[in-house]
C-alpha atoms as a PDB file:
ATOM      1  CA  UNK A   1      21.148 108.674 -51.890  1.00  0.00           C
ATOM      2  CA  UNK A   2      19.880 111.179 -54.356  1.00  0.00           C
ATOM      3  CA  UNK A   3      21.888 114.245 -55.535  1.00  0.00           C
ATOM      4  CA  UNK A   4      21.464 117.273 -53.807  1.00  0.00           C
ATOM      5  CA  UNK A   5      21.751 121.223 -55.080  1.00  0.00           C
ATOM      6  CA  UNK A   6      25.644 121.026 -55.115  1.00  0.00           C
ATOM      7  CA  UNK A   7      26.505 118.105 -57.064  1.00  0.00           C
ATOM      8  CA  UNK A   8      23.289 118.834 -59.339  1.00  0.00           C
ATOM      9  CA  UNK A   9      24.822 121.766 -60.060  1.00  0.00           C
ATOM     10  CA  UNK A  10      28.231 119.725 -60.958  1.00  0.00           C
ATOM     11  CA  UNK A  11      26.871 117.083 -63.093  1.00  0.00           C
ATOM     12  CA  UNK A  12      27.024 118.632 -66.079  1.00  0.00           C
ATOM     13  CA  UNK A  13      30.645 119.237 -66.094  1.00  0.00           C
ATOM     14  CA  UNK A  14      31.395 115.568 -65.123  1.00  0.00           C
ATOM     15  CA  UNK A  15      33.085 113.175 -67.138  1.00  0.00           C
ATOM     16  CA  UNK A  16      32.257 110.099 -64.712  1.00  0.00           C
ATOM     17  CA  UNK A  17      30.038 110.435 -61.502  1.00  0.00           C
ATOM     18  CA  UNK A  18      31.157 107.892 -58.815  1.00  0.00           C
ATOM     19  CA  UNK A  19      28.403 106.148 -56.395  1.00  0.00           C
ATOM     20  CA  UNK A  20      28.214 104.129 -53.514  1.00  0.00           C
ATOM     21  CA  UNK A  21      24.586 102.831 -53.430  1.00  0.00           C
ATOM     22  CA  UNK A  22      22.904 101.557 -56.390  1.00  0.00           C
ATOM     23  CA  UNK A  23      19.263 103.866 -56.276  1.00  0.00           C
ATOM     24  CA  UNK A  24      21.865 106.624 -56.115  1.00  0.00           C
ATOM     25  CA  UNK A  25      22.949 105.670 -59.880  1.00  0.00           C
ATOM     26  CA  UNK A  26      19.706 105.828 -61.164  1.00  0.00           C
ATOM     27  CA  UNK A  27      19.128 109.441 -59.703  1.00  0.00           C
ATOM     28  CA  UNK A  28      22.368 109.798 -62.134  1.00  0.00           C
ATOM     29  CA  UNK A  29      22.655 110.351 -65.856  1.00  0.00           C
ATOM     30  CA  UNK A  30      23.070 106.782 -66.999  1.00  0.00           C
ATOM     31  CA  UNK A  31      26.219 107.756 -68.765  1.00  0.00           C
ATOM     32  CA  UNK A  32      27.929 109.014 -66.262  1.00  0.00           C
ATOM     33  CA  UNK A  33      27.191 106.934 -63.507  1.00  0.00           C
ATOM     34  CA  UNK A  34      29.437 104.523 -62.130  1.00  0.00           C
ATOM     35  CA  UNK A  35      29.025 102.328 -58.986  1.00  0.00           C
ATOM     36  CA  UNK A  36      32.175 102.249 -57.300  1.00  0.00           C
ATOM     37  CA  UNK A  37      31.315 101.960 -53.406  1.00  0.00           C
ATOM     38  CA  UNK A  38      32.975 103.967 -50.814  1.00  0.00           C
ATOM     39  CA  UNK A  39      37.057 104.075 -50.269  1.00  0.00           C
ATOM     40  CA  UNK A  40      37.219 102.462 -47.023  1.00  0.00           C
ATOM     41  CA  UNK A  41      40.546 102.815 -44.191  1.00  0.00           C
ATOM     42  CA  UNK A  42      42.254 100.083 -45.440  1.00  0.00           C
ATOM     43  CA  UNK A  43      43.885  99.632 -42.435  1.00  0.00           C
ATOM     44  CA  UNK A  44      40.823  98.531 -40.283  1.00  0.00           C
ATOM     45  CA  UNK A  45      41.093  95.191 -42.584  1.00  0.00           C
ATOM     46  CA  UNK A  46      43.980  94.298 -40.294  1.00  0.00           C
ATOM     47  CA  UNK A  47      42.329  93.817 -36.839  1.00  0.00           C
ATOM     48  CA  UNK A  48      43.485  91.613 -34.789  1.00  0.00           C
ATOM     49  CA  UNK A  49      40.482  89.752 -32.304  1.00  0.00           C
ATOM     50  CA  UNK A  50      43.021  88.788 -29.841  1.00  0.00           C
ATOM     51  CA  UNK A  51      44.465  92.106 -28.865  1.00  0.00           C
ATOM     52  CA  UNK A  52      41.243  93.889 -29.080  1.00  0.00           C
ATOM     53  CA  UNK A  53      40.221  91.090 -26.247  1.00  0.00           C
ATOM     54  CA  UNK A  54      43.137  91.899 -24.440  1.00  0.00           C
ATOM     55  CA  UNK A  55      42.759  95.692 -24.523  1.00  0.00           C
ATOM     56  CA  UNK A  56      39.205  95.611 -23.353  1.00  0.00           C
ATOM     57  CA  UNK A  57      40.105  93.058 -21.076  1.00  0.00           C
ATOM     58  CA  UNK A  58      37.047  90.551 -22.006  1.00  0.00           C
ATOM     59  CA  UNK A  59      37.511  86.914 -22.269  1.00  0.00           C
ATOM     60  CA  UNK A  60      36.526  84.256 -24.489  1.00  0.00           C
ATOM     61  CA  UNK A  61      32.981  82.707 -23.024  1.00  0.00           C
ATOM     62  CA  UNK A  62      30.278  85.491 -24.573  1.00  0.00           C
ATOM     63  CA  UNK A  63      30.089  87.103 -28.112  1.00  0.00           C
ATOM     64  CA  UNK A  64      30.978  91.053 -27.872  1.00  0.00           C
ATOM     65  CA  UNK A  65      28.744  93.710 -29.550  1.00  0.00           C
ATOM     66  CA  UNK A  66      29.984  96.821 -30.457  1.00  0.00           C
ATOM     67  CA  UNK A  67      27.985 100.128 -30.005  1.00  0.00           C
ATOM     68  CA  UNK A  68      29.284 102.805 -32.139  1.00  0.00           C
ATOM     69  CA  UNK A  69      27.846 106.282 -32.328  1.00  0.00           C
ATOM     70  CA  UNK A  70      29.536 108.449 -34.622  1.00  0.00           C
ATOM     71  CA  UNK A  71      32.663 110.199 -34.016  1.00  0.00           C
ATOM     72  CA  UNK A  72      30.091 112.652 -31.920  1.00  0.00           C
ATOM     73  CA  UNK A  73      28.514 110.084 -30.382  1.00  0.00           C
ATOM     74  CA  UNK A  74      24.817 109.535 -30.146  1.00  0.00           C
ATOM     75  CA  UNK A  75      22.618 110.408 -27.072  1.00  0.00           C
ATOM     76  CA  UNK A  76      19.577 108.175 -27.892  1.00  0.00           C
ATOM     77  CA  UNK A  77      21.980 105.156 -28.801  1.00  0.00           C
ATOM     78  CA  UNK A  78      23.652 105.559 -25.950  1.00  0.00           C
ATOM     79  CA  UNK A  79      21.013 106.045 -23.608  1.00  0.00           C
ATOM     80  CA  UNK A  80      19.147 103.001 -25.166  1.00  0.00           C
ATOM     81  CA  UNK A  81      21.792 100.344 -25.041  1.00  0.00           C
ATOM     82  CA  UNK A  82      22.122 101.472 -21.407  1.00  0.00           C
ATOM     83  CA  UNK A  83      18.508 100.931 -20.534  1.00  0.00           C
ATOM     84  CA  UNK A  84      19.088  97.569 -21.283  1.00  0.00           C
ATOM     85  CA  UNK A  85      22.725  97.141 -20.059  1.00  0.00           C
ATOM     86  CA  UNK A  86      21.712  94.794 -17.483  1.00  0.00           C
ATOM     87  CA  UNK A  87      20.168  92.166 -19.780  1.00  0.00           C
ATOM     88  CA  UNK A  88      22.603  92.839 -22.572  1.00  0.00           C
ATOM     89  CA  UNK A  89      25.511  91.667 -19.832  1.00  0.00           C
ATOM     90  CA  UNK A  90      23.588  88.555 -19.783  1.00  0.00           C
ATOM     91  CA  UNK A  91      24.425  87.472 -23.309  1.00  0.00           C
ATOM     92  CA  UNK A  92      27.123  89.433 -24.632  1.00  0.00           C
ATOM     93  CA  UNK A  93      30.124  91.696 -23.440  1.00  0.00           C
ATOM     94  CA  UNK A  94      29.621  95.388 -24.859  1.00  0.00           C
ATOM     95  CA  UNK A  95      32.462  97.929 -25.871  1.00  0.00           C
ATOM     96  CA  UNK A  96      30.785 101.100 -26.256  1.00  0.00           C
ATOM     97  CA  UNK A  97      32.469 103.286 -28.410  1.00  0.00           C
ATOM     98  CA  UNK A  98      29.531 106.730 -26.803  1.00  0.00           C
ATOM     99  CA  UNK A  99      31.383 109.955 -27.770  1.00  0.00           C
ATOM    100  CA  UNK A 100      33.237 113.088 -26.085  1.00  0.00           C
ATOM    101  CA  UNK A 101      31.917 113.305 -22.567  1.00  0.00           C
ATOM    102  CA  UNK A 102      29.034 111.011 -22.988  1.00  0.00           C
ATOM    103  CA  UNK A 103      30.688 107.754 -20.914  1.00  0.00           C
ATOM    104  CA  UNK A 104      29.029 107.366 -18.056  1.00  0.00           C
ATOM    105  CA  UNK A 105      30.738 107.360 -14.810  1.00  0.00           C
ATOM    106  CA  UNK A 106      28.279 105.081 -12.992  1.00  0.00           C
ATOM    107  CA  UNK A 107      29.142 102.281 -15.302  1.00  0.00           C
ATOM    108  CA  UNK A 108      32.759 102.475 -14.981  1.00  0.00           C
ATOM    109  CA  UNK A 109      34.256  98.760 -13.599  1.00  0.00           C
ATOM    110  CA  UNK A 110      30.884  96.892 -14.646  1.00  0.00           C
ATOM    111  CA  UNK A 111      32.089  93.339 -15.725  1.00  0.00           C
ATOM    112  CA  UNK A 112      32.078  92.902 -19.470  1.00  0.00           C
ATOM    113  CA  UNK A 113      31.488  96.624 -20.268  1.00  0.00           C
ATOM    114  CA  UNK A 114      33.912  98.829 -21.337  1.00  0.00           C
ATOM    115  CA  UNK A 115      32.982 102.532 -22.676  1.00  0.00           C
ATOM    116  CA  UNK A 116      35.405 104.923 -24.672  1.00  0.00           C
ATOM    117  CA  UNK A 117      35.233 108.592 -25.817  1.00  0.00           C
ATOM    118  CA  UNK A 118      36.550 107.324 -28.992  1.00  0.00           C
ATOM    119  CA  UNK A 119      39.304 105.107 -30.202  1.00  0.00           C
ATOM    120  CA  UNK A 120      41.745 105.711 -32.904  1.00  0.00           C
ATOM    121  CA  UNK A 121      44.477 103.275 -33.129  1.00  0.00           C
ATOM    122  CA  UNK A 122      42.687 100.183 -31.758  1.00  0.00           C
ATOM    123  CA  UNK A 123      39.859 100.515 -33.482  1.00  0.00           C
ATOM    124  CA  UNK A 124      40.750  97.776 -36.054  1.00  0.00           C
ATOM    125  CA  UNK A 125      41.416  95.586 -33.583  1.00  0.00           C
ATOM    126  CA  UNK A 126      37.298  96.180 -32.037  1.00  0.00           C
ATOM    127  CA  UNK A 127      36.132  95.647 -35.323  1.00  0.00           C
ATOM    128  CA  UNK A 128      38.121  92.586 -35.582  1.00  0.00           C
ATOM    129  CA  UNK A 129      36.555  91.234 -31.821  1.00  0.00           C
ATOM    130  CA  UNK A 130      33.215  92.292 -32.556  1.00  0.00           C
ATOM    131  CA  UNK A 131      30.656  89.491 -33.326  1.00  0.00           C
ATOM    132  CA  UNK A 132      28.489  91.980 -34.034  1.00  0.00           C
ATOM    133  CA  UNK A 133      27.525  96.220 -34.687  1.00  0.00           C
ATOM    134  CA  UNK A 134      25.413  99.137 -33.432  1.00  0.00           C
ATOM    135  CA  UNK A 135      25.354 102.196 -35.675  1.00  0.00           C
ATOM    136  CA  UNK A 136      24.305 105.197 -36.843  1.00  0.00           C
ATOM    137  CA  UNK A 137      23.803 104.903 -40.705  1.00  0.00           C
ATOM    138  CA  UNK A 138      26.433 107.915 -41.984  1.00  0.00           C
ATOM    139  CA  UNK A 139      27.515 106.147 -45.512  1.00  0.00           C
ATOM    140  CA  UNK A 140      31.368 106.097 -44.137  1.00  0.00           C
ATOM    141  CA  UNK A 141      30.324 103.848 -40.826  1.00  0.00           C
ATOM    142  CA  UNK A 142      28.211 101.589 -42.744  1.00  0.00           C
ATOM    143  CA  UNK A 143      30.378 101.172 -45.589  1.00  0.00           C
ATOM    144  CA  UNK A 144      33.074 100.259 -43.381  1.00  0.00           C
ATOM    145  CA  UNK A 145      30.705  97.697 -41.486  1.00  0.00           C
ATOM    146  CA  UNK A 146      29.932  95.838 -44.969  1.00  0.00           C
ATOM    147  CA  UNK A 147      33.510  95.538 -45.918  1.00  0.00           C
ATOM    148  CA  UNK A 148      34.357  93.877 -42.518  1.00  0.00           C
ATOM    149  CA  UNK A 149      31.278  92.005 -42.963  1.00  0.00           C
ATOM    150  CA  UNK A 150      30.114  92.498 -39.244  1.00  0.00           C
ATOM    151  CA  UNK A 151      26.239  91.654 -38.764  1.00  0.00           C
ATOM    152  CA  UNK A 152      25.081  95.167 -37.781  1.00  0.00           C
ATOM    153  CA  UNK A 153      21.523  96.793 -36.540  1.00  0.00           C
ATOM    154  CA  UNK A 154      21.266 100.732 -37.738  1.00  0.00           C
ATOM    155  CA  UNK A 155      19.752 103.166 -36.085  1.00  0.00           C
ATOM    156  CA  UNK A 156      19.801 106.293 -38.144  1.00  0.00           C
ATOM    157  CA  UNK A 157      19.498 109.507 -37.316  1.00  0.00           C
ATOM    158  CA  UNK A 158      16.050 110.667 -36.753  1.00  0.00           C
ATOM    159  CA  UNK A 159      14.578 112.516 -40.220  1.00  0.00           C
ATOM    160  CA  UNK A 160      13.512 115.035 -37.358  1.00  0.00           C
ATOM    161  CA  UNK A 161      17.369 115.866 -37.014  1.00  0.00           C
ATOM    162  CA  UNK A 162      18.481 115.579 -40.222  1.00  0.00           C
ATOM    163  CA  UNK A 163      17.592 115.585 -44.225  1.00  0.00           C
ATOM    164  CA  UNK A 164      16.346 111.817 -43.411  1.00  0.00           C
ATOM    165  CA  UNK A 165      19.901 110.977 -45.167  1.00  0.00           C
ATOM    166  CA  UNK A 166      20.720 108.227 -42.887  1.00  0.00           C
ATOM    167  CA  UNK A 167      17.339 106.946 -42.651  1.00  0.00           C
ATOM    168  CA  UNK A 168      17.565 106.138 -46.712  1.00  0.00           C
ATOM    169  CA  UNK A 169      21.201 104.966 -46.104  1.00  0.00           C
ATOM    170  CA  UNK A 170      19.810 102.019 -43.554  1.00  0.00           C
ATOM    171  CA  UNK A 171      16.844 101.034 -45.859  1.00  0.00           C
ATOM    172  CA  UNK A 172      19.201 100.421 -48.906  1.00  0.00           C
ATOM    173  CA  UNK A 173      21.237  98.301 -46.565  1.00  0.00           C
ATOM    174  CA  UNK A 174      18.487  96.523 -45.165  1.00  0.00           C
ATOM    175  CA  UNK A 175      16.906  95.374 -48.619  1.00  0.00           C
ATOM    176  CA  UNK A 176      20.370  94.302 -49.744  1.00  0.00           C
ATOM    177  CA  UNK A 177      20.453  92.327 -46.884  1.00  0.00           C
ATOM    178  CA  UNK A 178      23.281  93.622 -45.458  1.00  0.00           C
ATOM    179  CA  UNK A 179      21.489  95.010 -42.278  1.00  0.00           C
ATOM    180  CA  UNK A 180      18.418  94.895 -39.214  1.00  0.00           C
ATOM    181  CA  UNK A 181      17.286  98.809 -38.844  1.00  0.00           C
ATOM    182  CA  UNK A 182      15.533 100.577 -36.229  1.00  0.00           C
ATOM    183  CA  UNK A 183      14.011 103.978 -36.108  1.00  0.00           C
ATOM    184  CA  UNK A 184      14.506 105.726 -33.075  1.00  0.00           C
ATOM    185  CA  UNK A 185      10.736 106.419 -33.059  1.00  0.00           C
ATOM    186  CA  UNK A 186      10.135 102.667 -32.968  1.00  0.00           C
ATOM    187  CA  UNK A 187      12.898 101.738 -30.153  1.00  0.00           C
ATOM    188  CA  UNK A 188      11.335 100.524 -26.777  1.00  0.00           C
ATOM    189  CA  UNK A 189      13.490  98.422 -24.128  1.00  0.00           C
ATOM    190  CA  UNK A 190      12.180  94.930 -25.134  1.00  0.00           C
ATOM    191  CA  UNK A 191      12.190  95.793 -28.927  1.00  0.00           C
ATOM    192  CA  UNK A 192      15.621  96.389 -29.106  1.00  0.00           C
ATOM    193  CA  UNK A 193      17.146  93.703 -26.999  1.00  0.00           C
ATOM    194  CA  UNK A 194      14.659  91.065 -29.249  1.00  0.00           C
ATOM    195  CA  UNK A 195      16.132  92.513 -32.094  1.00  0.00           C
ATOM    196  CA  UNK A 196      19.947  92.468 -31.060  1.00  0.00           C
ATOM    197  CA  UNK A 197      19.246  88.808 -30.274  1.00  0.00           C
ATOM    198  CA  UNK A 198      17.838  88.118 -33.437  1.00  0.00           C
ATOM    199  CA  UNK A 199      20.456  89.967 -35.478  1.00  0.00           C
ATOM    200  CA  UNK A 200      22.872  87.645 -33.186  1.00  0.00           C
ATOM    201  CA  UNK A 201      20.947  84.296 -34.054  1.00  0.00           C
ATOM    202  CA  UNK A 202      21.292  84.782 -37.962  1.00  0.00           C
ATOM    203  CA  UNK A 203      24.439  86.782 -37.975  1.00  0.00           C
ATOM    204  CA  UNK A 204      25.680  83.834 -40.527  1.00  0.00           C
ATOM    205  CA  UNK A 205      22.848  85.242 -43.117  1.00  0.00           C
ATOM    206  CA  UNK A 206      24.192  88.886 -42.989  1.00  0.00           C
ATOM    207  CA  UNK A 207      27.539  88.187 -43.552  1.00  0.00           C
ATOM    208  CA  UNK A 208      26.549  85.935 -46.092  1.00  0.00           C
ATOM    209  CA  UNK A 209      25.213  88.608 -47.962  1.00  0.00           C
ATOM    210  CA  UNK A 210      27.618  90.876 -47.454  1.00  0.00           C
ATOM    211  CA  UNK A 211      30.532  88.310 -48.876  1.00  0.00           C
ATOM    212  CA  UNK A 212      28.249  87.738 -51.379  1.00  0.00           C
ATOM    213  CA  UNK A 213      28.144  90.864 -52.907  1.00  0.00           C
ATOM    214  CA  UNK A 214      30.807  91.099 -55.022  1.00  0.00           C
ATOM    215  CA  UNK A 215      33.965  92.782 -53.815  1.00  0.00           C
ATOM    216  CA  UNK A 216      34.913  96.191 -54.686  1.00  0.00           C
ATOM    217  CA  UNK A 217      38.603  97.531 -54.854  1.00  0.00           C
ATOM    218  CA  UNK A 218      36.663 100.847 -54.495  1.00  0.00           C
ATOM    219  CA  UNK A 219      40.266 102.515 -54.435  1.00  0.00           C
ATOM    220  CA  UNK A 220      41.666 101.297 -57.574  1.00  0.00           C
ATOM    221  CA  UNK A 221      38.055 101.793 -59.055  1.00  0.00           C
ATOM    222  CA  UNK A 222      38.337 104.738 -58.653  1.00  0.00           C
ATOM    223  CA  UNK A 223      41.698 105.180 -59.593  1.00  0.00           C
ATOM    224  CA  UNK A 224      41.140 103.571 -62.959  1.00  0.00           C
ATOM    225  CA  UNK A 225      38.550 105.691 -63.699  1.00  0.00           C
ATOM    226  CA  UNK A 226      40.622 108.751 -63.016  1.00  0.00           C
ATOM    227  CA  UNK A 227      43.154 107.398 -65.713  1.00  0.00           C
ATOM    228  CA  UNK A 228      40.641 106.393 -67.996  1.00  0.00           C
ATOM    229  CA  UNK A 229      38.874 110.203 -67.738  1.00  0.00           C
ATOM    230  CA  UNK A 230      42.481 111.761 -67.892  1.00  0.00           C
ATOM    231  CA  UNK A 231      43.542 109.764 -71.115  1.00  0.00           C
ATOM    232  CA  UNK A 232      40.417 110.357 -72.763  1.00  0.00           C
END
């Protein structure tokens, strides 16, 4: 969100300075800054809802959420969601996407819940199923979410594990409104199944804002600017 000693130390030997959220580009010389958004995997545009049903072997009667903690994983996500497994069950069908050696063998064969390590090719295809996201707030992740347009809650990580990065990441999201956050600080049992229900009533509002945002090829964006820099 704001520059920090490396790329202060490169802006005066940039041409162009490319950004993904707009209070970073006002951290920026006004010059130099352009807003191009974050180059996305293009090829988690080309889910497909019906094989990701069939691979976690849900059906068709309840909306799925997806849980995703980073390509670590995330203890206090994790451990969360399954406080509140149970009621979750109730309304939704869960793939879990937890991290390397955080599943949880005790959950193994519950009905509607399916937990991975971490998925690689099929991962479009959850993205494409999902109805809506849990995630950490790393500017990749969330990037990603808003270009599939999936209704998501944030829960960053904690400004008493990191530089509060994530944390500024959420609350740009969430007054775009792109996004529902939660602090891990703030996170009880009933607090966070209200507000996965919520996010799940006006899911139609989020992904209204998202498509309304005005599409970025961030790629060719970035691209063209490249060529433009190099010509000049």
């Amino acid at each position: 969100m704001t520059p920090g000693l490396a790329n202060k130390l490169c802006l005066s030997s940039a041409t162009k300075i490319c950004c993904n959220f707009p209070e970073t580009a006002s951290n920026l010389p006004a010059d130099k800054a352009v807003l191009t958004g974050t180059p996305i995997r293009q090829e988690l545009l080309s889910g497909n809802a019906e094989a990701g049903r069939k691979f976690c072997g849900f059906n068709a009667d309840k909306p799925v959420l997806m849980v995703i903690g980073g390509s670590l994983g995330a203890a206090s996500v994790n451990d969360n969601v399954r406080k509140i497994l149970p009621e979750l069950l109730k309304e939704f069908q869960v793939v879990h996407l937890c991290g390397k050696g955080k599943t949880d063998e005790s959950l193994k064969g519950t009905t509607g819940y399916v937990q991975y390590e971490y998925i690689k090719d099929e991962l479009p295809d959850l993205f494409s199923l999902a109805d809506i996201v849990i995630s950490r707030a790393g500017a990749n992740a969330i990037c990603e979410i808003s270009e599939l347009h999936k209704p998501n809650l944030l829960i960053p990580l904690s400004a008493k594990a990191s530089r509060g990065d994530q944390i500024l990441n959420a609350r740009s999201f969430e007054r775009q409104g792109f996004s529902m956050v939660l602090e891990e600080e703030e996170i009880t049992e009933a607090k966070l199944l209200d507000t996965i229900r919520q996010l799940y009533t006006n899911r139609q509002k989020y992904i209204d804002a998202m498509a309304g945002n005005g599409h970025v090829d961030s790629i060719r964006k970035i691209t063209d600017l490249i060529e433009e820099c190099a010509r000049s």
